[in-house]
PDB file of N, CA and C in Angstrom:
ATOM      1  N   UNK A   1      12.324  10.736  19.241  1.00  0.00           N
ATOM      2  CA  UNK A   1      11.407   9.820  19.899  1.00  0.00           C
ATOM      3  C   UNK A   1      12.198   8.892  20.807  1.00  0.00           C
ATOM      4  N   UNK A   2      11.721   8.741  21.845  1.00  0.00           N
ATOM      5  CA  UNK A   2      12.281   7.896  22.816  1.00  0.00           C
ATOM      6  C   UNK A   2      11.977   5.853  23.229  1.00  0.00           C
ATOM      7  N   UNK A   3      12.354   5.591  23.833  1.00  0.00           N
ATOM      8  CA  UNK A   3      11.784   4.239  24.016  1.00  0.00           C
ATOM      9  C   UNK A   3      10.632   4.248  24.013  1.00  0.00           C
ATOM     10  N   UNK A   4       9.835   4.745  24.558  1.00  0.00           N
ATOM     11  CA  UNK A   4       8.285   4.360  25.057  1.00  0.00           C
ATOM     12  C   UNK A   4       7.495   4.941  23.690  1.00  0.00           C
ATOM     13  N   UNK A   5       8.032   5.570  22.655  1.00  0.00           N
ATOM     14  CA  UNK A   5       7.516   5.540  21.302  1.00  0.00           C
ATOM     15  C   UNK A   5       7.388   4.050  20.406  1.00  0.00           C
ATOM     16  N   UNK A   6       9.010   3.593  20.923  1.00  0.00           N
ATOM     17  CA  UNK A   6       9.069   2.667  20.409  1.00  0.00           C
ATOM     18  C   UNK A   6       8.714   1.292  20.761  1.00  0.00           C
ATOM     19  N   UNK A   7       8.555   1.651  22.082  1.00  0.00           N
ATOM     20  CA  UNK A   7       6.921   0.643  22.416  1.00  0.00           C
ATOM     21  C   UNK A   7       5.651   0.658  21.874  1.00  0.00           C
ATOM     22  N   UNK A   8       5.574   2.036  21.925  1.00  0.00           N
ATOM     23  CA  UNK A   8       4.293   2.101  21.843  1.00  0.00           C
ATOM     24  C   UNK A   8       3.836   1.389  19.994  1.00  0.00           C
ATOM     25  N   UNK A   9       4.820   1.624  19.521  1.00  0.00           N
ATOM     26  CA  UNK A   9       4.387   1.556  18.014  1.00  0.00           C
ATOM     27  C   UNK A   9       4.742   0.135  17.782  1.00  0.00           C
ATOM     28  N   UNK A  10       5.780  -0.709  18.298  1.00  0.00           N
ATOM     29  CA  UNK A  10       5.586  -2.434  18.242  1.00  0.00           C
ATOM     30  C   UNK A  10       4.184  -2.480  19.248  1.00  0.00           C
ATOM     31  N   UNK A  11       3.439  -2.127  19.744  1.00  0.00           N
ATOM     32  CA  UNK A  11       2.232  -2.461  20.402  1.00  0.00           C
ATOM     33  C   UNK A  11       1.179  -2.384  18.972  1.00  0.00           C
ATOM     34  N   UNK A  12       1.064  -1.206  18.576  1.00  0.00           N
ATOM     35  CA  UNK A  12       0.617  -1.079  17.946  1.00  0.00           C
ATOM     36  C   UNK A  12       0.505  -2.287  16.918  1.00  0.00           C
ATOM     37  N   UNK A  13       1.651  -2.343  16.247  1.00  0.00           N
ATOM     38  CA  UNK A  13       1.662  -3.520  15.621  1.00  0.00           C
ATOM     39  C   UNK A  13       1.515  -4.757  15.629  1.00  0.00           C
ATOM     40  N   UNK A  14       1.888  -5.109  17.070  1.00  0.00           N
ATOM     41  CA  UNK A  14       1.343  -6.272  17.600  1.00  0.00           C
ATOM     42  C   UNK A  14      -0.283  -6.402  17.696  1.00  0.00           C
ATOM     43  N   UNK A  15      -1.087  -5.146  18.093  1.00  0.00           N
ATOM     44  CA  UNK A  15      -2.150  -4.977  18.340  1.00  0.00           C
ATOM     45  C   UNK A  15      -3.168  -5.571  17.112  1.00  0.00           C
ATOM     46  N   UNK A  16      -2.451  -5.707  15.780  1.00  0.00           N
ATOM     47  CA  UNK A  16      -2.792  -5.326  14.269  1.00  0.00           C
ATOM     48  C   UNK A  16      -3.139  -6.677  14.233  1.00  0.00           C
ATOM     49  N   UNK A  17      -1.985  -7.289  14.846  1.00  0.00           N
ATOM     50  CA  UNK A  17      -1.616  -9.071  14.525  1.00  0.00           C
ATOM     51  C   UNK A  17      -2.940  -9.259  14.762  1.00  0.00           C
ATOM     52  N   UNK A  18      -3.112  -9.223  15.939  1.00  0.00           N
ATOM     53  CA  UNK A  18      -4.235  -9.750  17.164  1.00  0.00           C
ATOM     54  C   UNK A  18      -5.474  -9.697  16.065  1.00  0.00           C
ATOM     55  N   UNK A  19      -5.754  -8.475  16.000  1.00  0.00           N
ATOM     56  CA  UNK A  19      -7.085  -7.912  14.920  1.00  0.00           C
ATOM     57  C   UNK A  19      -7.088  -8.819  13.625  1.00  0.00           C
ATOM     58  N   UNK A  20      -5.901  -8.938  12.799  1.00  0.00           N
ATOM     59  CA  UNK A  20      -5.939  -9.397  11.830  1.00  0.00           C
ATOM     60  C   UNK A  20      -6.395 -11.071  12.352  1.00  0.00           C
ATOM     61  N   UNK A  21      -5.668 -11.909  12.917  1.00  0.00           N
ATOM     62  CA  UNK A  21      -6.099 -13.129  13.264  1.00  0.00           C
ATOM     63  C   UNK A  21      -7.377 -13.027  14.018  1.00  0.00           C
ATOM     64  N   UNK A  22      -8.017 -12.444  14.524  1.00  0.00           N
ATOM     65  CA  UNK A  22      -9.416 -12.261  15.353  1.00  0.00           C
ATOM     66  C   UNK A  22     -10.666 -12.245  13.756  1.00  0.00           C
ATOM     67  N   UNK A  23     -10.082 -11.321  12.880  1.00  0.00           N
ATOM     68  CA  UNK A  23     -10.896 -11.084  11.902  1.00  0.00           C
ATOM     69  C   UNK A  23     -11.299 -12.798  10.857  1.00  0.00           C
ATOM     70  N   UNK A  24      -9.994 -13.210  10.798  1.00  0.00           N
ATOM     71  CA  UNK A  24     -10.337 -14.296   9.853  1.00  0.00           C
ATOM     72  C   UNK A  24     -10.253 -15.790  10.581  1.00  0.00           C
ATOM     73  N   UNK A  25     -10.730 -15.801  11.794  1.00  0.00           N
ATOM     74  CA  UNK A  25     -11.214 -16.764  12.760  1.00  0.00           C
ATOM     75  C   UNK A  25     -12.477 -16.347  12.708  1.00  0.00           C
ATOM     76  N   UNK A  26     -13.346 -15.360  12.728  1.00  0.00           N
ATOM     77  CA  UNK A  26     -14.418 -15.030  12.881  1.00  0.00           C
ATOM     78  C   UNK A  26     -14.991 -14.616  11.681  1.00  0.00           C
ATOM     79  N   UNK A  27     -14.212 -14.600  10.755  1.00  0.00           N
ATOM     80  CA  UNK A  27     -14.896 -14.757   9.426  1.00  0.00           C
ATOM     81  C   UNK A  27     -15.100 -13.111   8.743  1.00  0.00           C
ATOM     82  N   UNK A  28     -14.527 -12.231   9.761  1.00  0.00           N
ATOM     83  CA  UNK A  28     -14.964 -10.471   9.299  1.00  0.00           C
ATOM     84  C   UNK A  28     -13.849  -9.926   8.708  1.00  0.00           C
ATOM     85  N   UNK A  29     -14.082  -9.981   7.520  1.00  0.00           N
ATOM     86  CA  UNK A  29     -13.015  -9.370   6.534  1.00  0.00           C
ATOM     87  C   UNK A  29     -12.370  -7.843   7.117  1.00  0.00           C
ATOM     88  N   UNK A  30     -13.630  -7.215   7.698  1.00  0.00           N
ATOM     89  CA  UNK A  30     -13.303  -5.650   7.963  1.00  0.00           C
ATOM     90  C   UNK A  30     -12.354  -5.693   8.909  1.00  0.00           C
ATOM     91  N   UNK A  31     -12.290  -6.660  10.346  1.00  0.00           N
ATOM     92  CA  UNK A  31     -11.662  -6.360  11.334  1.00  0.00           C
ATOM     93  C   UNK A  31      -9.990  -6.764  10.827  1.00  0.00           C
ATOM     94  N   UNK A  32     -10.392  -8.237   9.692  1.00  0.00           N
ATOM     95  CA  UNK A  32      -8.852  -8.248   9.116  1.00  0.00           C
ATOM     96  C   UNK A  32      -8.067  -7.155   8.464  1.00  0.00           C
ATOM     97  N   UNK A  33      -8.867  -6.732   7.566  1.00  0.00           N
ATOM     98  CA  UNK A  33      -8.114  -5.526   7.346  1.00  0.00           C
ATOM     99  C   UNK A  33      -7.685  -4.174   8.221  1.00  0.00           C
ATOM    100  N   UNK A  34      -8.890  -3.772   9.138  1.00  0.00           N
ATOM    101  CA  UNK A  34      -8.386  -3.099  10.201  1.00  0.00           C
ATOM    102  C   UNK A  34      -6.591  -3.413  10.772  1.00  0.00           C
ATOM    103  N   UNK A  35      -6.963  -4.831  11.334  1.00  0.00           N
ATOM    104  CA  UNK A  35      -5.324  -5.607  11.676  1.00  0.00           C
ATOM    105  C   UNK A  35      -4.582  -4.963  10.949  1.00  0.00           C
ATOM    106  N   UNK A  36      -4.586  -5.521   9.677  1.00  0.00           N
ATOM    107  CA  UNK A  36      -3.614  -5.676   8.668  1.00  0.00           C
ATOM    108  C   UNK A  36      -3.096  -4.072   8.611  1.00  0.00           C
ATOM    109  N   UNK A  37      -3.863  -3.125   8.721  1.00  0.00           N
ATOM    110  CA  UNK A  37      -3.493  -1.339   8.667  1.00  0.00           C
ATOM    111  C   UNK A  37      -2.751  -0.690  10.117  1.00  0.00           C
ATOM    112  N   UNK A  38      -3.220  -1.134  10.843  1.00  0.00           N
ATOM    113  CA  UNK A  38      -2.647  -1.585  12.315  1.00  0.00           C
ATOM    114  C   UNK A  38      -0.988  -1.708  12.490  1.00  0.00           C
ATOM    115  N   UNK A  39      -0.912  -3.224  12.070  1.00  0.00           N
ATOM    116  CA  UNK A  39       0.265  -3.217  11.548  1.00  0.00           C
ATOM    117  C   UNK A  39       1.293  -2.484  10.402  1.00  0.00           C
ATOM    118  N   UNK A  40       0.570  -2.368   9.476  1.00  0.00           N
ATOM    119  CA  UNK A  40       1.712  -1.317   8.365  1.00  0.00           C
ATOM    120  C   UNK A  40       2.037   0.636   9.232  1.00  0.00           C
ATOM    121  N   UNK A  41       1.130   0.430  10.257  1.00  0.00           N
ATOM    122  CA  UNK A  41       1.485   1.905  10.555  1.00  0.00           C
ATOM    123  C   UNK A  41       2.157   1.960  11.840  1.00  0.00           C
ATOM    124  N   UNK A  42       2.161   0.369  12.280  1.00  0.00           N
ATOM    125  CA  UNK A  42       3.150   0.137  13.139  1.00  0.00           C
ATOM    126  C   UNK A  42       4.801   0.312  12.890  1.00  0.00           C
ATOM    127  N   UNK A  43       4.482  -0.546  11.728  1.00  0.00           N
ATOM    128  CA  UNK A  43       6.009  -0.850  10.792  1.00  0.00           C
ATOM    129  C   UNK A  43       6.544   0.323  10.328  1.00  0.00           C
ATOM    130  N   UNK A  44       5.566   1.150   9.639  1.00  0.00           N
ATOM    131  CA  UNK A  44       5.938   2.599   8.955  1.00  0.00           C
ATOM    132  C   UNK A  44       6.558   3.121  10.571  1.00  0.00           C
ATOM    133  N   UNK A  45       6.060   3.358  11.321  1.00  0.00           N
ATOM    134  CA  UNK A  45       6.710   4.516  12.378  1.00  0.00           C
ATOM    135  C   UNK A  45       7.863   3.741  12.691  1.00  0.00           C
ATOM    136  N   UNK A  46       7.817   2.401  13.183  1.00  0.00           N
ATOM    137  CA  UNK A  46       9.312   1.992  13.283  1.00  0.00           C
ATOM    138  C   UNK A  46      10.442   1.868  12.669  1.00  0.00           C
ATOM    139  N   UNK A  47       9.927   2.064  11.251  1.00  0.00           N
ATOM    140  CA  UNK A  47      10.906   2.477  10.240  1.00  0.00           C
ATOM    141  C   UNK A  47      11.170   3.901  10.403  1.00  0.00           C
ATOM    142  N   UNK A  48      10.923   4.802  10.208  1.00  0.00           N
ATOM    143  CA  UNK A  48      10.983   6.382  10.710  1.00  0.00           C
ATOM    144  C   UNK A  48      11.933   6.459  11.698  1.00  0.00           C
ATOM    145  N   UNK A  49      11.597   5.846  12.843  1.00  0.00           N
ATOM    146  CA  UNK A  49      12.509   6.003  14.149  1.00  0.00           C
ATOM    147  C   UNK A  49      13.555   5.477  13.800  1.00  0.00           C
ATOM    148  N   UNK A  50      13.998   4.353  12.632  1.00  0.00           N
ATOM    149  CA  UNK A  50      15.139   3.879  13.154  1.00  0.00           C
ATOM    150  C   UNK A  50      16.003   4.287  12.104  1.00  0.00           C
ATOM    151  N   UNK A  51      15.249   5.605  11.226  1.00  0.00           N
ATOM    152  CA  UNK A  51      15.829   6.186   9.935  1.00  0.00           C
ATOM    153  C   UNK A  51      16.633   7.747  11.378  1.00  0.00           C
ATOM    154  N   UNK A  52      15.873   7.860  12.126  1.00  0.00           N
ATOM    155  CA  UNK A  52      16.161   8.414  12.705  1.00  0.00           C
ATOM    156  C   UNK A  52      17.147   8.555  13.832  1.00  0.00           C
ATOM    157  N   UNK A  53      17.281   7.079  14.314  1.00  0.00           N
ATOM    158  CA  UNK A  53      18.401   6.645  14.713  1.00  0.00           C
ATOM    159  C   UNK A  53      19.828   7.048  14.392  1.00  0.00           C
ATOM    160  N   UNK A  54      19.265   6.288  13.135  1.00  0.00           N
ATOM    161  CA  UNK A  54      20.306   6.368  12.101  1.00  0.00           C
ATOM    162  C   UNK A  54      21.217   7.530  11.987  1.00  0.00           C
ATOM    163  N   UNK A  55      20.202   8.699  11.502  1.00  0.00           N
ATOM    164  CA  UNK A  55      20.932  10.007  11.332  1.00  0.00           C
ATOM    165  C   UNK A  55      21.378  10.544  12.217  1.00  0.00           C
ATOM    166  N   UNK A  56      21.153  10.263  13.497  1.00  0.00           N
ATOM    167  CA  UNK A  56      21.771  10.553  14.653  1.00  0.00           C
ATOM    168  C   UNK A  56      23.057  10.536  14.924  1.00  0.00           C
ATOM    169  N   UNK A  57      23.592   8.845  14.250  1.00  0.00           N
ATOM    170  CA  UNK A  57      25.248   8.414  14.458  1.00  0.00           C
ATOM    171  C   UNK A  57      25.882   9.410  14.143  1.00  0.00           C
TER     172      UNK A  57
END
């Protein structure tokens, strides 16, 4: 995976933030949790890539 994966998936996660704080300003549990999943599958792939990194050295 290249850079623009690894954009794409801190977007992602950033995207989560957004959702999660949108949800519990507005009081909708669902959209918080949406966020909140958002983010862990942000984190999960960026962990992956950088396991992948890794094995690269």
């Amino acid at each position: 995976m290249g850079m623009g994966d690894k954009i794409s998936n801190k977007a992602e996660e950033l995207k989560g933030k957004v959702k999660e704080a949108a949800g519990k300003a507005m009081d909708d549990p669902e959209l918080e949790v949406e966020g909140h999943a958002d983010q862990v599958k942000g984190n999960l792939k960026q962990t992956a890539e950088k396991i992948k990194d890794a094995s690269k050295s």
